[in-house]
PDB file of N, CA and C in Angstrom:
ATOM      1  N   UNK A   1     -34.506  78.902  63.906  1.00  0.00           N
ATOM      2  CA  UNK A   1     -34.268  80.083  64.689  1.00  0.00           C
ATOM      3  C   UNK A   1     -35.512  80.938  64.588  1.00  0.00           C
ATOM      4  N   UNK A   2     -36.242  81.040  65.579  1.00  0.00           N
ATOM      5  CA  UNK A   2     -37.353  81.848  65.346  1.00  0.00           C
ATOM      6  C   UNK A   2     -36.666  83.709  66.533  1.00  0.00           C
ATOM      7  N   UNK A   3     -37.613  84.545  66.401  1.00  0.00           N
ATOM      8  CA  UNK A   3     -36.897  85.974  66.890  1.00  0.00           C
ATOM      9  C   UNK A   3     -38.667  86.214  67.709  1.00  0.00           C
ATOM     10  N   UNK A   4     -38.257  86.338  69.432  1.00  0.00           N
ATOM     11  CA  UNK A   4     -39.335  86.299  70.023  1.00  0.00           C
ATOM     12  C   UNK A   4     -39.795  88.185  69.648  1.00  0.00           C
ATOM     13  N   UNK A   5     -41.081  88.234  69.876  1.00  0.00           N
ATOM     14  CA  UNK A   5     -41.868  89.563  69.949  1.00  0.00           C
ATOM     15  C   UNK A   5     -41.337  90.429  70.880  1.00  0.00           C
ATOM     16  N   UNK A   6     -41.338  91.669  70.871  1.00  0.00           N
ATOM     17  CA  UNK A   6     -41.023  92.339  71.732  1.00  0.00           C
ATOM     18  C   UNK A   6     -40.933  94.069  71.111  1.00  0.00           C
ATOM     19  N   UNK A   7     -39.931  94.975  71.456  1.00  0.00           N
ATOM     20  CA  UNK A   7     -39.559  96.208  70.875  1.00  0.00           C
ATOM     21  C   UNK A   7     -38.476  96.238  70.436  1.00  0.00           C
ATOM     22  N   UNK A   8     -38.376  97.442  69.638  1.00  0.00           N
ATOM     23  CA  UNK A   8     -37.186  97.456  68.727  1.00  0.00           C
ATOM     24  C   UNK A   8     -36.040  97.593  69.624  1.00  0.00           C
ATOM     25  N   UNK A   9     -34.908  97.056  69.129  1.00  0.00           N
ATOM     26  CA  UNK A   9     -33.745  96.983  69.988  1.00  0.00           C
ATOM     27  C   UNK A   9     -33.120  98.391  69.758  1.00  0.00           C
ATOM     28  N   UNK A  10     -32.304  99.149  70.903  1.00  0.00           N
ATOM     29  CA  UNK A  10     -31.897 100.781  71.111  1.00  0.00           C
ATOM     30  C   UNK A  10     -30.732 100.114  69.527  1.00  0.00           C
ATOM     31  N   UNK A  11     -30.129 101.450  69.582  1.00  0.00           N
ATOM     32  CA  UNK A  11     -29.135 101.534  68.674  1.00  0.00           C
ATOM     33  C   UNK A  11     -28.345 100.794  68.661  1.00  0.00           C
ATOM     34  N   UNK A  12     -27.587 100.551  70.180  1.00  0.00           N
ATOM     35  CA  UNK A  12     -26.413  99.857  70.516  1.00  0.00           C
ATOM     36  C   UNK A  12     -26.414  98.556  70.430  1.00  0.00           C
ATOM     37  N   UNK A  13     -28.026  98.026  70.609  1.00  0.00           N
ATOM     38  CA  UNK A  13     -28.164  96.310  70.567  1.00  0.00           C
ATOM     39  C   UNK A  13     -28.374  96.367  69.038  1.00  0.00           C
ATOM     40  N   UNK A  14     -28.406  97.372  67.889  1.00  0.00           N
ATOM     41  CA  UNK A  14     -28.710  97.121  66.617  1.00  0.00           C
ATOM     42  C   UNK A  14     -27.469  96.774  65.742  1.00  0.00           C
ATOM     43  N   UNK A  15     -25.995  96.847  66.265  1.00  0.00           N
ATOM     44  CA  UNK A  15     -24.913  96.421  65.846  1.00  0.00           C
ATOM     45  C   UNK A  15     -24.961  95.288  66.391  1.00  0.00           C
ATOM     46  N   UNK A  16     -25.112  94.387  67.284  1.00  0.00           N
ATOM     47  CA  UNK A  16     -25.036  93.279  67.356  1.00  0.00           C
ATOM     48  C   UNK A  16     -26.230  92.347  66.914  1.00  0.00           C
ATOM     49  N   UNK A  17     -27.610  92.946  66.320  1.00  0.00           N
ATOM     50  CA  UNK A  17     -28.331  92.054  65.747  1.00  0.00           C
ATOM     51  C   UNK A  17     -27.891  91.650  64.317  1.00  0.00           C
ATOM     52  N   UNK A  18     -28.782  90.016  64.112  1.00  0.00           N
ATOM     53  CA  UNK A  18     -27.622  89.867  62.956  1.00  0.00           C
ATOM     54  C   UNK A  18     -28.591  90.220  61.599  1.00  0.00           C
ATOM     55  N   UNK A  19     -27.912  90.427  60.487  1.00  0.00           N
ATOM     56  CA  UNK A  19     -28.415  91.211  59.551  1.00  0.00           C
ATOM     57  C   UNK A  19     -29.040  89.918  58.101  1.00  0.00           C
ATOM     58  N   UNK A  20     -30.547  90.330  57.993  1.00  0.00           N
ATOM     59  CA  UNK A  20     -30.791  89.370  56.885  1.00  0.00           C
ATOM     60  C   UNK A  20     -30.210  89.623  54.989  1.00  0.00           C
ATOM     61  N   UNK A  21     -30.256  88.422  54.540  1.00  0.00           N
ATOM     62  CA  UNK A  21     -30.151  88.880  52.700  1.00  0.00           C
ATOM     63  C   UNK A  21     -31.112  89.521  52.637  1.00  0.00           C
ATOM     64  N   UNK A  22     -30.957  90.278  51.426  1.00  0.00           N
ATOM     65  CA  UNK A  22     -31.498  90.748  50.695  1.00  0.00           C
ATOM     66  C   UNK A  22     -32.211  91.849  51.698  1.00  0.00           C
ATOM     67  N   UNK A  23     -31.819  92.594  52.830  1.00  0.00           N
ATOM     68  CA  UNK A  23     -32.737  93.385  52.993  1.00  0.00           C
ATOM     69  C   UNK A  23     -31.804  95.198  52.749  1.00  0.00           C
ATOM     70  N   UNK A  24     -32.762  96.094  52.890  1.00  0.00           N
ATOM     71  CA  UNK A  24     -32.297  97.016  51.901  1.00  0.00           C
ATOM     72  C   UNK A  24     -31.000  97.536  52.867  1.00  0.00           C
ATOM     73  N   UNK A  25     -29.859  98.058  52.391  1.00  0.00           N
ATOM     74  CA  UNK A  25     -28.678  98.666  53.173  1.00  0.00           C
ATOM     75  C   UNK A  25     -29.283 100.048  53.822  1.00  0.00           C
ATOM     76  N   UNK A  26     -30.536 100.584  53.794  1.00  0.00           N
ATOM     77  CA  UNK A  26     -30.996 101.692  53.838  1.00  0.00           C
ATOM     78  C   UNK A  26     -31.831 101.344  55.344  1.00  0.00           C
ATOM     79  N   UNK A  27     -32.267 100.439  55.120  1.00  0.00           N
ATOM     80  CA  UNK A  27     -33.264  99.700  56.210  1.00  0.00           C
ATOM     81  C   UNK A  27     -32.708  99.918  57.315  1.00  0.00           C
ATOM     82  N   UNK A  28     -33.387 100.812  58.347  1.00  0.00           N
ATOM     83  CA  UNK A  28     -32.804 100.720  59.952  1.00  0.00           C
ATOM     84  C   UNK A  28     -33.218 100.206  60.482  1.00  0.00           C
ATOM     85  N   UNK A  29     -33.504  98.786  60.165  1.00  0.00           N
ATOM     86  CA  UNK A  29     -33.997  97.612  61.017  1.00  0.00           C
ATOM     87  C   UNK A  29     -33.792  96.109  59.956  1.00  0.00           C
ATOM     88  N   UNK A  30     -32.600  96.085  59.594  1.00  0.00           N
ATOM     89  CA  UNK A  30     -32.258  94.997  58.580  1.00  0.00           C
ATOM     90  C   UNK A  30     -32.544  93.173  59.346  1.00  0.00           C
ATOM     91  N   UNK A  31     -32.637  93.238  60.527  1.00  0.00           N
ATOM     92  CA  UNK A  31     -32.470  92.357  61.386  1.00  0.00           C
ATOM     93  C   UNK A  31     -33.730  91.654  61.053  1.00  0.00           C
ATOM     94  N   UNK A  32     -33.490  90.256  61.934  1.00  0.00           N
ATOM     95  CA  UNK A  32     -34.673  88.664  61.486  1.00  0.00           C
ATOM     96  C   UNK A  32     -35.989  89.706  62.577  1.00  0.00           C
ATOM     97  N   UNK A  33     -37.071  89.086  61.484  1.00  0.00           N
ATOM     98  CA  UNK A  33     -38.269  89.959  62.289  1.00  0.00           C
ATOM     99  C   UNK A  33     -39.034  88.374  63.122  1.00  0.00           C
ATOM    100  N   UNK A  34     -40.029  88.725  63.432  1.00  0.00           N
ATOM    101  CA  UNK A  34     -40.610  87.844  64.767  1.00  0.00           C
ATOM    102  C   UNK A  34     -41.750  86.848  63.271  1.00  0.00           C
ATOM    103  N   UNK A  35     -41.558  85.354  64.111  1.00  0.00           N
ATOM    104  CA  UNK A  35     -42.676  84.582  63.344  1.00  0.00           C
ATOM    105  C   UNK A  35     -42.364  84.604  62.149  1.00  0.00           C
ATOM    106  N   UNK A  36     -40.788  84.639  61.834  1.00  0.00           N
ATOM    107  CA  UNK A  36     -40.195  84.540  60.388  1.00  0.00           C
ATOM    108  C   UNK A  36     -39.136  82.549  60.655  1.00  0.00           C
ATOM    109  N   UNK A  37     -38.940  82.101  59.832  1.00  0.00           N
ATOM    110  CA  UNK A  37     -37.903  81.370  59.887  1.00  0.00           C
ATOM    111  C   UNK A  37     -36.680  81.657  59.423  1.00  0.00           C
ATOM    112  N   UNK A  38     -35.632  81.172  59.708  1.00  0.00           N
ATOM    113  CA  UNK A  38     -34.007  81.887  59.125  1.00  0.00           C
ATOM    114  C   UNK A  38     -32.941  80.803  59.204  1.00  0.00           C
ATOM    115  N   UNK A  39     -32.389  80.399  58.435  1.00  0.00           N
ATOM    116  CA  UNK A  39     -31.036  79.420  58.425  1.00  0.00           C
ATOM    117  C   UNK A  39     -29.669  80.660  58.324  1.00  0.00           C
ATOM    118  N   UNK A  40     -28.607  79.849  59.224  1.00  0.00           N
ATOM    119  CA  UNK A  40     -27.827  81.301  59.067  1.00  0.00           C
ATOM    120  C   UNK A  40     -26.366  80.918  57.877  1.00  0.00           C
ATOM    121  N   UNK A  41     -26.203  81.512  57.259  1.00  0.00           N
ATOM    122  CA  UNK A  41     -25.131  81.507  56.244  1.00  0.00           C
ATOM    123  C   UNK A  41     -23.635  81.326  56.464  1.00  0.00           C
ATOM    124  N   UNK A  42     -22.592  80.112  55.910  1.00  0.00           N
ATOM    125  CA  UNK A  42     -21.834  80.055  56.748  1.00  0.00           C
ATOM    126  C   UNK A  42     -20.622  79.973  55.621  1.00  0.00           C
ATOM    127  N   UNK A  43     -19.357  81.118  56.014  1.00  0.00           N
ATOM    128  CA  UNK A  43     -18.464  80.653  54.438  1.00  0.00           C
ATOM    129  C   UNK A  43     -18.739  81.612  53.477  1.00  0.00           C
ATOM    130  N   UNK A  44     -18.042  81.538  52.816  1.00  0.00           N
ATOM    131  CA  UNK A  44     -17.860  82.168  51.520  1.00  0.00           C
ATOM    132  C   UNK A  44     -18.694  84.148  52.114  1.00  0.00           C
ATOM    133  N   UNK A  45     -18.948  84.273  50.614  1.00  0.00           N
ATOM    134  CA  UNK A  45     -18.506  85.996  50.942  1.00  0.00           C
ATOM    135  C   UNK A  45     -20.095  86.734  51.518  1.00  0.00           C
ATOM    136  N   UNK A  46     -20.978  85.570  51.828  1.00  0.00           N
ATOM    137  CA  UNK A  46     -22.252  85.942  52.483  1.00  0.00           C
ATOM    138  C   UNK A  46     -22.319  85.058  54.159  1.00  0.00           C
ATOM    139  N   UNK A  47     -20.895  85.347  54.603  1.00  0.00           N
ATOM    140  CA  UNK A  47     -20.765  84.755  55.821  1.00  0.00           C
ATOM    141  C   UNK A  47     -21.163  85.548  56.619  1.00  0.00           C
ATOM    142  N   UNK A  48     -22.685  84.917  57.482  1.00  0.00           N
ATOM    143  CA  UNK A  48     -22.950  85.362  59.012  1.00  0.00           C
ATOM    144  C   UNK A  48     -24.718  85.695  58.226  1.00  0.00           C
ATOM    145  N   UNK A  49     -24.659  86.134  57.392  1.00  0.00           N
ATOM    146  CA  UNK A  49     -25.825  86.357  57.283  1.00  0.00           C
ATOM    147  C   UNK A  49     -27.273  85.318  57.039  1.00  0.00           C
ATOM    148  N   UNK A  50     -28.306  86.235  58.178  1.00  0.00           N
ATOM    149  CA  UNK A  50     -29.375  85.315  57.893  1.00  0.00           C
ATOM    150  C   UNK A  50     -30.433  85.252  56.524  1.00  0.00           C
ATOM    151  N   UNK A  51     -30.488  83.958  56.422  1.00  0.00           N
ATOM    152  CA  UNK A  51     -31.708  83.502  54.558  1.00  0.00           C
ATOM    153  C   UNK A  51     -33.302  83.248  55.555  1.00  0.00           C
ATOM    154  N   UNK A  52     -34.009  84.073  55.486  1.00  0.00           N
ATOM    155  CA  UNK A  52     -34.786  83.873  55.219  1.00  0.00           C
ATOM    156  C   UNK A  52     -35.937  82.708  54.821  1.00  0.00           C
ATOM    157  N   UNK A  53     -36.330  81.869  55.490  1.00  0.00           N
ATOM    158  CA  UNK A  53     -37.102  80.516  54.506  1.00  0.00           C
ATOM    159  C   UNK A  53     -38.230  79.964  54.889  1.00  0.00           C
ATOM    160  N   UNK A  54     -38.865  81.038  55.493  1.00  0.00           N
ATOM    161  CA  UNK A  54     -40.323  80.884  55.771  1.00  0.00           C
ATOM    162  C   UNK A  54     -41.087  80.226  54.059  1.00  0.00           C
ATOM    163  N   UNK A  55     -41.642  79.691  54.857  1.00  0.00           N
ATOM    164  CA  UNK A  55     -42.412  79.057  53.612  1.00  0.00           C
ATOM    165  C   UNK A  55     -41.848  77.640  52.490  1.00  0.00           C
ATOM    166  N   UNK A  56     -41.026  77.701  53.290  1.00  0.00           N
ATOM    167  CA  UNK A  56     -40.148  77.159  51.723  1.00  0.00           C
ATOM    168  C   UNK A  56     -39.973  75.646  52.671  1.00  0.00           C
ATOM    169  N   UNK A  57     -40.460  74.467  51.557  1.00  0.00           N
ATOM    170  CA  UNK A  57     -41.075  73.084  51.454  1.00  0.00           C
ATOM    171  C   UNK A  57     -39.640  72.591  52.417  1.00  0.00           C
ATOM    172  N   UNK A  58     -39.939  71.040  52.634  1.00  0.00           N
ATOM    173  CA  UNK A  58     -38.606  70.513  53.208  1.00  0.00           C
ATOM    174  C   UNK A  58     -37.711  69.905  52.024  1.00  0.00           C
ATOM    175  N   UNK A  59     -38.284  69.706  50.893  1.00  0.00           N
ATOM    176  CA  UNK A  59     -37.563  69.679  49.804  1.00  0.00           C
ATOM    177  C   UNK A  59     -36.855  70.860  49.100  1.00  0.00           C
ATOM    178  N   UNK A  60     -37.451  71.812  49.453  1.00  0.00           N
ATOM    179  CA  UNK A  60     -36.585  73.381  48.993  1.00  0.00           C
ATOM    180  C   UNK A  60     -35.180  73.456  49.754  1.00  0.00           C
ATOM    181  N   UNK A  61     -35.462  73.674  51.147  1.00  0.00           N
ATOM    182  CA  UNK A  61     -34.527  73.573  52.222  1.00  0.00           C
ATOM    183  C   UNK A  61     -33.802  72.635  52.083  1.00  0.00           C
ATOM    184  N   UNK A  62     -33.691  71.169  51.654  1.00  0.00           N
ATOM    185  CA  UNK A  62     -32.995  70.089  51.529  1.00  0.00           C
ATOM    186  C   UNK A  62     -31.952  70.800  50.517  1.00  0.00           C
ATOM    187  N   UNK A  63     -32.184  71.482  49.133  1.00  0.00           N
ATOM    188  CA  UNK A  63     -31.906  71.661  47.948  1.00  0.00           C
ATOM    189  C   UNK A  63     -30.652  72.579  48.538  1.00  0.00           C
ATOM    190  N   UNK A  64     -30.774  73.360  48.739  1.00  0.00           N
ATOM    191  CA  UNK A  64     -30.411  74.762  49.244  1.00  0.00           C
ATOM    192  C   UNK A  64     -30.941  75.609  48.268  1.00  0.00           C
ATOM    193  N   UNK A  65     -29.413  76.908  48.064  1.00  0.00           N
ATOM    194  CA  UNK A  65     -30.374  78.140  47.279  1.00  0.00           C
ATOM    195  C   UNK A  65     -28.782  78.674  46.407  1.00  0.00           C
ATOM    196  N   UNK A  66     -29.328  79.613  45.340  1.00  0.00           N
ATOM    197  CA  UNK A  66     -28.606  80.256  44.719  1.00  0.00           C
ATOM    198  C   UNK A  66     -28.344  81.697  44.903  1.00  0.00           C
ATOM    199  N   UNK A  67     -28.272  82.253  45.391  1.00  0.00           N
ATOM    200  CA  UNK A  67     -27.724  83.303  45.787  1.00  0.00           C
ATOM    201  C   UNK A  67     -27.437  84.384  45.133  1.00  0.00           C
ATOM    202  N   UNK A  68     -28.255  85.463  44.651  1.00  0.00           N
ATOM    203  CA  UNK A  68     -27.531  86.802  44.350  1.00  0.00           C
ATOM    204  C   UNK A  68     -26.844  87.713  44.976  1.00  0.00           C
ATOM    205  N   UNK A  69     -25.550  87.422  44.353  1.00  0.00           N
ATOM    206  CA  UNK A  69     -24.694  88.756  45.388  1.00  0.00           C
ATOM    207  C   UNK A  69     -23.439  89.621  44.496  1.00  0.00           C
ATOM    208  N   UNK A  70     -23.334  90.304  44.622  1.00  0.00           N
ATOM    209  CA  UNK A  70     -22.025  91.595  44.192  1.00  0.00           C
ATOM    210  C   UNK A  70     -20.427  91.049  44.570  1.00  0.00           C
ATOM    211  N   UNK A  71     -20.961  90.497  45.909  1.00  0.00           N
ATOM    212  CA  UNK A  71     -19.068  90.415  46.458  1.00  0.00           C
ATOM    213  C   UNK A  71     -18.670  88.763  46.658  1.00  0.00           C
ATOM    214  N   UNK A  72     -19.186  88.361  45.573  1.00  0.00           N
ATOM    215  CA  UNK A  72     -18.776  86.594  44.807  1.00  0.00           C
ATOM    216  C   UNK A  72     -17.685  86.907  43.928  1.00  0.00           C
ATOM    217  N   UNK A  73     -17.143  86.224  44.103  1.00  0.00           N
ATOM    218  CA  UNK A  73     -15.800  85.870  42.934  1.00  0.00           C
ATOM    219  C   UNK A  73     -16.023  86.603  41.677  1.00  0.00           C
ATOM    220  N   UNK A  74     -17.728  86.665  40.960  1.00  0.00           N
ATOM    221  CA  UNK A  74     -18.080  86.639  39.929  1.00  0.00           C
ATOM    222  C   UNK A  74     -18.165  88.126  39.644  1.00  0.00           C
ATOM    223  N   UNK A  75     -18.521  88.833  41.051  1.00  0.00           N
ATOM    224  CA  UNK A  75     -18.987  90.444  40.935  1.00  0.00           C
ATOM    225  C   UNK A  75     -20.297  90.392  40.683  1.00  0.00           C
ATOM    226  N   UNK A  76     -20.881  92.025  40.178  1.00  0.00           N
ATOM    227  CA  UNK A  76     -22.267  91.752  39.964  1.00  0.00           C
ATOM    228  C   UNK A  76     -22.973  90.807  39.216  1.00  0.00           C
ATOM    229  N   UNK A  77     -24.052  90.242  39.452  1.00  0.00           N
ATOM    230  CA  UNK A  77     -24.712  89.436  38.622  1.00  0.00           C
ATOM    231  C   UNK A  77     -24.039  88.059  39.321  1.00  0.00           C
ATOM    232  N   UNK A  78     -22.896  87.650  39.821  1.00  0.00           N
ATOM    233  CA  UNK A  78     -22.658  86.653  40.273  1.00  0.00           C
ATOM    234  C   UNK A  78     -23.708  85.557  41.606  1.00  0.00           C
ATOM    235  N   UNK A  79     -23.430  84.377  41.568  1.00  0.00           N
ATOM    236  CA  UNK A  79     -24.589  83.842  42.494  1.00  0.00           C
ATOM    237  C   UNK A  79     -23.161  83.165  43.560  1.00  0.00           C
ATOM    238  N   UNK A  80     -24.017  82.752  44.740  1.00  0.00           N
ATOM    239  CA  UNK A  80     -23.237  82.222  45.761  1.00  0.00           C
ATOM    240  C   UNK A  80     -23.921  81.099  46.181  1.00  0.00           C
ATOM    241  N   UNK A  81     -23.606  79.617  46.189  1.00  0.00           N
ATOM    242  CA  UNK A  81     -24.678  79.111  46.794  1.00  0.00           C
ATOM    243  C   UNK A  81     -24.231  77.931  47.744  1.00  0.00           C
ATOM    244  N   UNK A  82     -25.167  78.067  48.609  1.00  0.00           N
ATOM    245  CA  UNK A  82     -24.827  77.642  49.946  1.00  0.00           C
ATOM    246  C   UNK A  82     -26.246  76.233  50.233  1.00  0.00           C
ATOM    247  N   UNK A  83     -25.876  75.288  50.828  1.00  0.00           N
ATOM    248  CA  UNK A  83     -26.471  74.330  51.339  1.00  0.00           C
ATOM    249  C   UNK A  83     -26.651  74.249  52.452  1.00  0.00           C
ATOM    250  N   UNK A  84     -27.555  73.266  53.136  1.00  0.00           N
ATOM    251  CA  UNK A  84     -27.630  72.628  54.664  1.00  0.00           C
ATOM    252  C   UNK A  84     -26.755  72.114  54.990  1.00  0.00           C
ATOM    253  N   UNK A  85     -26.260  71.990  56.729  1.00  0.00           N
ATOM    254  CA  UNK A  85     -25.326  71.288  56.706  1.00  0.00           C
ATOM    255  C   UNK A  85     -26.151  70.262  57.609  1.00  0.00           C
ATOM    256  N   UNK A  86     -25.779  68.441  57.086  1.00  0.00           N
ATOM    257  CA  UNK A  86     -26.461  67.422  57.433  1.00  0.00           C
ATOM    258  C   UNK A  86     -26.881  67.315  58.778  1.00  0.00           C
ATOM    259  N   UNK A  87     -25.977  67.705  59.809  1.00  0.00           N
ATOM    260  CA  UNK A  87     -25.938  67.784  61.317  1.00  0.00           C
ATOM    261  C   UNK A  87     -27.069  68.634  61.794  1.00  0.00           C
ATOM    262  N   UNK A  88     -26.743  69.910  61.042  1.00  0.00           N
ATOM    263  CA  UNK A  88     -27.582  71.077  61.661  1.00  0.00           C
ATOM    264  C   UNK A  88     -27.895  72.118  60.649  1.00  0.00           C
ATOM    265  N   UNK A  89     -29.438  71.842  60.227  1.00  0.00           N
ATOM    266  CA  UNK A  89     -30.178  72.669  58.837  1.00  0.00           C
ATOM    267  C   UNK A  89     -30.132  73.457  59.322  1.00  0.00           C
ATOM    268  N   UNK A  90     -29.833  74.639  60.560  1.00  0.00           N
ATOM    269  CA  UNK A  90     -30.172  75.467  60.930  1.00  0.00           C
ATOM    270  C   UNK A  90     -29.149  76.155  60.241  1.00  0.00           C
ATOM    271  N   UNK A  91     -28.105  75.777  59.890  1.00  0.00           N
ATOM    272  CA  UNK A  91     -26.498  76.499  59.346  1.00  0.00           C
ATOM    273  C   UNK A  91     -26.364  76.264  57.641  1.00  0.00           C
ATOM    274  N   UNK A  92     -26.561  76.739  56.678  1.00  0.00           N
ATOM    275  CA  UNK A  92     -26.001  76.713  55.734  1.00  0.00           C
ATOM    276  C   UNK A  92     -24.626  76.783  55.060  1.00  0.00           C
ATOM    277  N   UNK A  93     -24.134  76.124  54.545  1.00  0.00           N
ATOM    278  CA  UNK A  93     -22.300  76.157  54.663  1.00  0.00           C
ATOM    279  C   UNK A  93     -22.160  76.522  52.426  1.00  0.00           C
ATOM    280  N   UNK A  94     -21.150  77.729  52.468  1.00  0.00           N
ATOM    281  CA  UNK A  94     -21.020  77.798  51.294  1.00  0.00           C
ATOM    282  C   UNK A  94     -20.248  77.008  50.663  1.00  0.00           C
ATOM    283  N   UNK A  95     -21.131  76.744  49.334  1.00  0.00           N
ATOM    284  CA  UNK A  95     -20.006  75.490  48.565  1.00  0.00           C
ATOM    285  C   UNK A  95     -19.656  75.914  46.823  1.00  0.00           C
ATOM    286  N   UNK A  96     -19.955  76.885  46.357  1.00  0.00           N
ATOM    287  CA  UNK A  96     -19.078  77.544  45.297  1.00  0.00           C
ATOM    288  C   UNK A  96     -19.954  78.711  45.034  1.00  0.00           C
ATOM    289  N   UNK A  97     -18.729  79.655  43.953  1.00  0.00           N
ATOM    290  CA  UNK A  97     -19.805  80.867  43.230  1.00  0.00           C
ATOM    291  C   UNK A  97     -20.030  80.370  41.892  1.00  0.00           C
ATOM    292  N   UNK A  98     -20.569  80.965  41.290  1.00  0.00           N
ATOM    293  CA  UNK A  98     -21.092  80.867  39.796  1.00  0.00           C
ATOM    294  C   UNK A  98     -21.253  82.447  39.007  1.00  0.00           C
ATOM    295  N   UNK A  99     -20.943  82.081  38.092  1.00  0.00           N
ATOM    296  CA  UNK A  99     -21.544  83.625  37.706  1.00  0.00           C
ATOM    297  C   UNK A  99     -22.854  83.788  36.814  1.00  0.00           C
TER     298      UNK A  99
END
């Protein structure tokens, strides 16, 4: 999923852009930026959101990722972690928490 160049979207298109990890809740522009890569998150309690994975090898991406998040089974400090799904790397599908 790449996000073509352009201007910032008005307010109203900013509820329907979709929102990346880890970016700050403060951020008025949380959304995938341009010439970034993004797999989107699917399941469990980081559903819809886009990861980020510019850079990251085809063996990273194969692996998946571990996940820091608050609203996992585990609470703070808990991880979430989500894989590729074989069909379509573009989708990550969650497959347990950890704490």
């Amino acid at each position: 999923m790449s996000v073509p160049a352009g201007k910032l979207p008005d307010m109203d298109a900013r509820w329907m852009q979709r929102r990346v990890y880890g970016a700050d809740h403060d951020d008025p522009d949380p959304g995938p930026r341009p010439g970034r890569d993004y797999v989107e998150l699917t399941g469990g309690p980081l559903d819809g959101l886009l990861l980020d994975v510019t850079g990251w090898g085809a063996a990273d991406r194969a692996e998946g990722a571990a996940l820091t998040t608050e609203i996992g089974s585990y609470g703070a400090g808990g991880k979430c972690w989500y894989g590729p799904r074989r069909a379509d790397p573009l989708h990550w599908d969650w497959q347990a928490d950890s704490p």
